[in-house]
Each structure stands twice: as C-alpha cells, then as structure tokens.
Protein backbone atom coordinates (compact mmCIF):
# COMPACT_ATOMS: atom_id res chain seq x y z
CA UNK A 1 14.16 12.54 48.29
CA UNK A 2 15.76 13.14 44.81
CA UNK A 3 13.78 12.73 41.81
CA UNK A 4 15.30 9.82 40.50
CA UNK A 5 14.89 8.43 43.19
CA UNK A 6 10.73 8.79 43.09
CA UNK A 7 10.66 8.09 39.03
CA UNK A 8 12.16 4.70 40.28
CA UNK A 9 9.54 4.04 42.37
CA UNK A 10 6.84 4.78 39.84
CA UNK A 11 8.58 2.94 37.36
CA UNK A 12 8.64 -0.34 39.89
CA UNK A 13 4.60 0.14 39.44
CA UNK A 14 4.71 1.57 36.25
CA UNK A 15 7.51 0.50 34.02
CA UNK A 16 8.46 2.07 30.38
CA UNK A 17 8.55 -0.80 28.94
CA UNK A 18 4.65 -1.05 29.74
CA UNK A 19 3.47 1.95 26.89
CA UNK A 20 2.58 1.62 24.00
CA UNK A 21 4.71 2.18 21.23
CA UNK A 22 3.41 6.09 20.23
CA UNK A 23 3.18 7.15 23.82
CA UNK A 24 5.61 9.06 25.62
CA UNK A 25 5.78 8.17 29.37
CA UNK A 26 8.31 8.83 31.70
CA UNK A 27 10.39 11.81 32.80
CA UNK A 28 9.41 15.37 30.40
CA UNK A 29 11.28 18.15 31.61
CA UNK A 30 13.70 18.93 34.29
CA UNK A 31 16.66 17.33 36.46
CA UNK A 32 16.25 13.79 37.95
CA UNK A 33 19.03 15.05 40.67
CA UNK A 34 16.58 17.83 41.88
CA UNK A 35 15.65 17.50 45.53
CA UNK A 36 12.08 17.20 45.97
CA UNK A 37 10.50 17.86 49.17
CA UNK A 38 6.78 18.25 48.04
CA UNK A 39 4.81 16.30 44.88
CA UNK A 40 1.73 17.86 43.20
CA UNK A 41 -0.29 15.04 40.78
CA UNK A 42 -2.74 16.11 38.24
CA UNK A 43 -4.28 14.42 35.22
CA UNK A 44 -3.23 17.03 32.72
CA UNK A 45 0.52 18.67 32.22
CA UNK A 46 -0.76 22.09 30.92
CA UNK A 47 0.31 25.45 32.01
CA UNK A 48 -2.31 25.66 34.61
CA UNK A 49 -1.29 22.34 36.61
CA UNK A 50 2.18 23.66 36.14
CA UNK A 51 1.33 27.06 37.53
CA UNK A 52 -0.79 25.42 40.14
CA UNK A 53 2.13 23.38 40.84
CA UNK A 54 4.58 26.05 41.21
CA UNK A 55 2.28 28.28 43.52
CA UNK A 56 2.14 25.31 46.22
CA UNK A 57 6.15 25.46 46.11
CA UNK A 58 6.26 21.82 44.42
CA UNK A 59 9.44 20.56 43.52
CA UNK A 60 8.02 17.46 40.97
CA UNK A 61 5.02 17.54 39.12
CA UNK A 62 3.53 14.11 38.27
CA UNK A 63 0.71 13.74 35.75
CA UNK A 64 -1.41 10.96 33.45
CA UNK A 65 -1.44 13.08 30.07
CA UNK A 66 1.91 14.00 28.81
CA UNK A 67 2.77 17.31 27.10
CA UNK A 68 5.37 15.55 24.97
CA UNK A 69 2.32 14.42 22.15
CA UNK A 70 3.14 17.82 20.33
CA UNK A 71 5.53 18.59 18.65
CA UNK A 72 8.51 19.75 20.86
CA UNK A 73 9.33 23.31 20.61
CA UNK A 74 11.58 25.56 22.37
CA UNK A 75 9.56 28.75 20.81
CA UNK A 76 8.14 30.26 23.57
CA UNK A 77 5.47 31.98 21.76
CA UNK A 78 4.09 28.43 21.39
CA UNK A 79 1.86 26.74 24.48
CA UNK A 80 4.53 23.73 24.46
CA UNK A 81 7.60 26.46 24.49
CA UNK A 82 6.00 28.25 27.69
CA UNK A 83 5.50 25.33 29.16
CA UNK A 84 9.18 23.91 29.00
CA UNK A 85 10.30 27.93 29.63
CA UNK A 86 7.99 27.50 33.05
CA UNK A 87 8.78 24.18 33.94
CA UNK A 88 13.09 24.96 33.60
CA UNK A 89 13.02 28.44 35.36
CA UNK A 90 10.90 27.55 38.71
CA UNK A 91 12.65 23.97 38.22
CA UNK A 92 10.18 21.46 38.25
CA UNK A 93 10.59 17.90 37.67
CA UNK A 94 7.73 16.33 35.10
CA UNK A 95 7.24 12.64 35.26
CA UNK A 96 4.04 11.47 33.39
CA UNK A 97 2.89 7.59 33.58
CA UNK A 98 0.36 7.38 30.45
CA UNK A 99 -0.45 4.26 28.51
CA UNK A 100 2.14 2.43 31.02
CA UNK A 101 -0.56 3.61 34.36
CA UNK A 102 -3.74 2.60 31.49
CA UNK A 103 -2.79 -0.76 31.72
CA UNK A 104 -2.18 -1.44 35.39
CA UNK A 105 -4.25 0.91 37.55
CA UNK A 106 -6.25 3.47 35.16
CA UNK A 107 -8.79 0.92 34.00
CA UNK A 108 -8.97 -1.07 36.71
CA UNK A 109 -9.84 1.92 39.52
CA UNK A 110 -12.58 2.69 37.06
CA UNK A 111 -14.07 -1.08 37.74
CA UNK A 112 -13.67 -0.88 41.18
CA UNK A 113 -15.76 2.72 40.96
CA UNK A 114 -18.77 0.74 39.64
CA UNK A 115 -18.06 -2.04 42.02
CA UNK A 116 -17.25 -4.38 39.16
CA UNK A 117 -16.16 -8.36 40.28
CA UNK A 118 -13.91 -10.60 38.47
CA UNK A 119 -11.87 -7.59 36.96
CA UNK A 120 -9.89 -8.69 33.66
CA UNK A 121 -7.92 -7.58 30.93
CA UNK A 122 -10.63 -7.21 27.67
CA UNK A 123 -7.92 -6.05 24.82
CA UNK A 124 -4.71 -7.60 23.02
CA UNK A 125 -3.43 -4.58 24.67
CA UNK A 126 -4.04 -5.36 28.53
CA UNK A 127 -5.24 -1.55 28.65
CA UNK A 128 -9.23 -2.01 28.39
CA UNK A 129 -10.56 -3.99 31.37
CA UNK A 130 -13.86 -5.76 31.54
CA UNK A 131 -15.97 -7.34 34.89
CA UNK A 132 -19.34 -8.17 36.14
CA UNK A 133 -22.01 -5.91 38.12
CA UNK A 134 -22.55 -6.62 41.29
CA UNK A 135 -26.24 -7.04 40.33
CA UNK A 136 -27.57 -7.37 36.88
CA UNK A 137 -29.63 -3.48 36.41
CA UNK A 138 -32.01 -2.22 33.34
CA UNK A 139 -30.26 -0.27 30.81
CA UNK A 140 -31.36 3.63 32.33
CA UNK A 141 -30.90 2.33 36.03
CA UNK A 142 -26.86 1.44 34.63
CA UNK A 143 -26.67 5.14 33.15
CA UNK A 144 -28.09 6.27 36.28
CA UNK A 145 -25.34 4.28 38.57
CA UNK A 146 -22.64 5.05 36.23
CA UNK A 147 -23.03 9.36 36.45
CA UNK A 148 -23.47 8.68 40.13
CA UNK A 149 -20.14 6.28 39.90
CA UNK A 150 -18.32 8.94 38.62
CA UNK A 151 -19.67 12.10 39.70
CA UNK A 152 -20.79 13.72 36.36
CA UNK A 153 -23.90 15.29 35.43
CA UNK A 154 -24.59 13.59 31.85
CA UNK A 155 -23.33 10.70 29.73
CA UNK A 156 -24.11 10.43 25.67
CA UNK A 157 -25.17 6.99 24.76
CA UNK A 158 -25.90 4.69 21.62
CA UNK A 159 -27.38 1.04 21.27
CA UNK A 160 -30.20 -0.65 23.22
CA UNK A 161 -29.95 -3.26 25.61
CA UNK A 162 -32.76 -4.47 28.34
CA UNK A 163 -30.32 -5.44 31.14
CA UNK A 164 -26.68 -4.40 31.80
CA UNK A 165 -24.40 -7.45 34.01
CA UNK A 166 -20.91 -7.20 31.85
CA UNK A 167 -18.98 -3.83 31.62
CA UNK A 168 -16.34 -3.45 29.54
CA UNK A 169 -14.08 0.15 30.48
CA UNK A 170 -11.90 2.38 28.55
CA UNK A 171 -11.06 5.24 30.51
CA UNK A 172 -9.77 7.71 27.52
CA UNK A 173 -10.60 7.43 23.78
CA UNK A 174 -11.69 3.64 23.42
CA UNK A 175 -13.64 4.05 20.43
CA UNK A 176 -10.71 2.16 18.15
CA UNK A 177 -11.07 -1.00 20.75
CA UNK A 178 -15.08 -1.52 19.68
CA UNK A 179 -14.62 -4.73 17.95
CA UNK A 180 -12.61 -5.93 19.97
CA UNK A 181 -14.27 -5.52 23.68
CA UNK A 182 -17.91 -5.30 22.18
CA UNK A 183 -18.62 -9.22 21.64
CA UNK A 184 -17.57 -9.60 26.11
CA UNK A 185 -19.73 -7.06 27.32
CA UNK A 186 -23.26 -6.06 27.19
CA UNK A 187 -22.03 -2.53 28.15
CA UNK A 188 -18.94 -0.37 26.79
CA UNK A 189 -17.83 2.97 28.94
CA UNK A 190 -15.54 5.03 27.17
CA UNK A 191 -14.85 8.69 26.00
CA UNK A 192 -14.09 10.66 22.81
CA UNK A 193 -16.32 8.98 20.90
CA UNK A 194 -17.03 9.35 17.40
CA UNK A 195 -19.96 9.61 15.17
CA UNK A 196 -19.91 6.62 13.89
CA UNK A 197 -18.88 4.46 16.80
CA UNK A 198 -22.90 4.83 17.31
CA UNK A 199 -23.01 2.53 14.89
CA UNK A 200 -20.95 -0.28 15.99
CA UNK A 201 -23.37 -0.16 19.40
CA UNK A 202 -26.12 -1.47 17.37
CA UNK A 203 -24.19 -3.93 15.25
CA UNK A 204 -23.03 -5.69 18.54
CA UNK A 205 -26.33 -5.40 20.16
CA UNK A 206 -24.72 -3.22 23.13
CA UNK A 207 -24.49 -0.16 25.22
CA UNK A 208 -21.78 2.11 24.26
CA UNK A 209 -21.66 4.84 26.78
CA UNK A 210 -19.27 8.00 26.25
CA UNK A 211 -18.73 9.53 29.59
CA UNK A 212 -15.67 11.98 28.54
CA UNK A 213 -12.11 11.48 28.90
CA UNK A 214 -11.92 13.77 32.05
CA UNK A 215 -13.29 10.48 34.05
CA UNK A 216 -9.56 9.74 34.11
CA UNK A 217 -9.07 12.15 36.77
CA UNK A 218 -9.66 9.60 39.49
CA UNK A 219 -5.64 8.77 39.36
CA UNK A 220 -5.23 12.07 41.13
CA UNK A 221 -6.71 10.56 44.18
CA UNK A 222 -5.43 7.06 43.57
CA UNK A 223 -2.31 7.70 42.73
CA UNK A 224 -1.25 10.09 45.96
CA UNK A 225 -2.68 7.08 48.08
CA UNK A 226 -0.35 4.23 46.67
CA UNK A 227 3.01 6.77 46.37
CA UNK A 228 2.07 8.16 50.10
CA UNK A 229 2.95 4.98 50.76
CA UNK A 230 6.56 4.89 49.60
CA UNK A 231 7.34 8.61 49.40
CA UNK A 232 8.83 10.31 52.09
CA UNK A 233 7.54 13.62 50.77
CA UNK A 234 4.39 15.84 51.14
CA UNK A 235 1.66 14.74 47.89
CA UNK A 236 -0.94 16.88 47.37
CA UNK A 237 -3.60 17.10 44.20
CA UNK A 238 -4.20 19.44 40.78
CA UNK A 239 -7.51 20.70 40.76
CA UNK A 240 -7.16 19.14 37.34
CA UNK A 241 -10.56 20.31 35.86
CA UNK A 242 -12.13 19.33 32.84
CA UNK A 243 -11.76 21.47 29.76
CA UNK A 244 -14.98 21.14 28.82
CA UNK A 245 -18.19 22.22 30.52
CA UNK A 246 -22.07 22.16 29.85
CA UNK A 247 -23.90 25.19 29.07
C-alpha cells in the first residue's frame, strides 16, 4: 500500500480537523507516495522508535507523540535535526495522531482498562472521558485496581475520599482540566501533575491520582488491532518504554 493511502485511513478514524489548535497531528516527515510494505507503531517519535523502526525494515512509522512540538531544525547537531536526517535517508514515513486519537480512542481504551460503564465525554474538549466502576471500591482498594489496570508498580496521589464509583481519565497531562472534570467524579487519573494540583484534590473533595504519562502506551496495542483490520501490510509494535524509571 502507499502511504497516502494508510494516512487516509487513519484520518477516516482520526481526522485533522479533530486536534486541538497547538497540536501538530498528521504526516511529520517523509513521502506520502512511499510504498509501505511493513508499519511499526510506538507512543513516542524519538530517535530510538525511529532506529527501532528502521532495524525491523519498516517503511512508515506511526506514533501518538509528535516530534514536531520543538522547534523545527534542520541542524543536525540538534536531537530534532538527527531525527529528520534519520527519518529522510532510510526513508521513513511519520504519521502521528495526537490530540485528534485523545479524543476518540486514547481516553476511552483507558476506561475500558478499568472496566468503566457508561463511558462519556467529561471536558468542553471531548478529550477527558469519565464512567462508572463496575462496583463501587474503598479509596486504597481503587489505587490497588488501578496499578494492576495498567501494569505499573506505583501511582502518586492527593485528596481523600472513602469510596471510589465515578472515574474521570486523562491519559497525558490533565492537570489544566481539574475544575472542570473534578465536580463529575469522585476520582481523577491523570499524569504530569503539578505541585499544586494537590491542592485542587482537596478543594473538590476527590482523588486525584497521577499515574504518569507513559500509561498512554496502550495505543501501541490498540491501535495495530483496529488498522490490522484495514491495512494490507505487516504492523508490528515499538518497545516504546518509559523515560522514566524508579530507583
């Protein structure tokens, strides 16, 4: 299949016109004629998806974060300039769905990880999404079910609440949606966190739980099942770690 042909079929899921305003979704680097014959899909586009990408002898690389938030460069002293310099030479396509996959799938995948019912849209924005439990739990027995949810060792918490039935989720950095999700849920999952967000966990009288923005990686997965679908090409996954780590 040709590339343009697969960013049309991502854009019949995922349209442009579906990001917000500062994002930058859509096709990054390379040429939408290229014939692609084998798709790797990772959460991040940094130099070692790319390389990763390359070694498997992928044509199209398809991520969730785009590379386009710096500023664009064509030194390639600079981490953006070796990545364009990479992506051109071995000729690899980059298509990344960001805010525009948020509001349609991202969130929503996250619900359906902690078995959430009556899934809805919780922001002005449609990108937040909010749902009940399938059973009402104490506040620790919800921290315990959400690290199993999504397989990660810790979460960082604020606020105090004796039972958890409404979850509101913001897969990335949800902290500047607060006041407006906070009053529908009696729990908030989100990542990137600030200080003060704490704060705003006991002003509403809820749980605000910060479980990273590397949750996100879940599209990988999600992602290569709905394209498989409609792709005539081989899909595999990144390893797409996180770039932080405990110690």
């Amino acid at each position: 299949m040709k590339a343009e042909q697969i960013i049309k079929i991502m854009e019949s899921h995922y349209p442009l016109s579906c990001q917000e305003d500062w994002d930058h979704c859509g096709l990054q680097a390379g040429n939408i004629h290229t014939e692609v014959n084998k798709i790797m899909i990772g959460l991040d586009a940094d130099l070692q998806t790319l390389q990763e990408a390359i070694d498997a002898g992928c044509q199209m690389l398809i991520t969730h974060h785009p590379f386009l938030f710096n500023t664009l460069t064509l030194d390639t002293t600079t981490p953006v300039g070796r990545f364009i310099e990479k992506a051109i030479k071995h000729n690899i396509v980059l298509y990344s769905a960001h805010t525009s996959l948020d509001k349609i799938s991202m969130n929503r995948w996250l619900m359906e990880a902690l078995g959430c019912l009556n899934i809805e849209d919780a922001d002005e924005s449609n990108i937040t999404k909010k749902g009940v439990l399938p059973d009402t739990m104490g506040m620790y027995e919800f921290l315990d079910y959400v690290k199993k949810a999504f397989n990660i060792p810790s979460v960082n918490y604020a606020g105090k609440v004796k039972e958890v039935s409404t979850v509101g989720i913001c897969g990335g950095s949800g902290g500047d949606l607060i006041d407006e999700v906070a009053p529908q849920v009696d729990a908030y999952v989100t990542g990137d966190l600030k200080y003060h967000s704490g704060l705003k966990a006991s002003d509403y009288n809820i749980l605000l739980v910060d479980v990273g923005h590397h949750v996100e990686v879940i599209m990988v997965h999600k992602l290569k099942e709905l394209l498989e679908k409609e792709i005539d090409c081989e899909i595999i996954e990144a390893t797409s770690p996180g770039y932080f780590k405990g110690y």
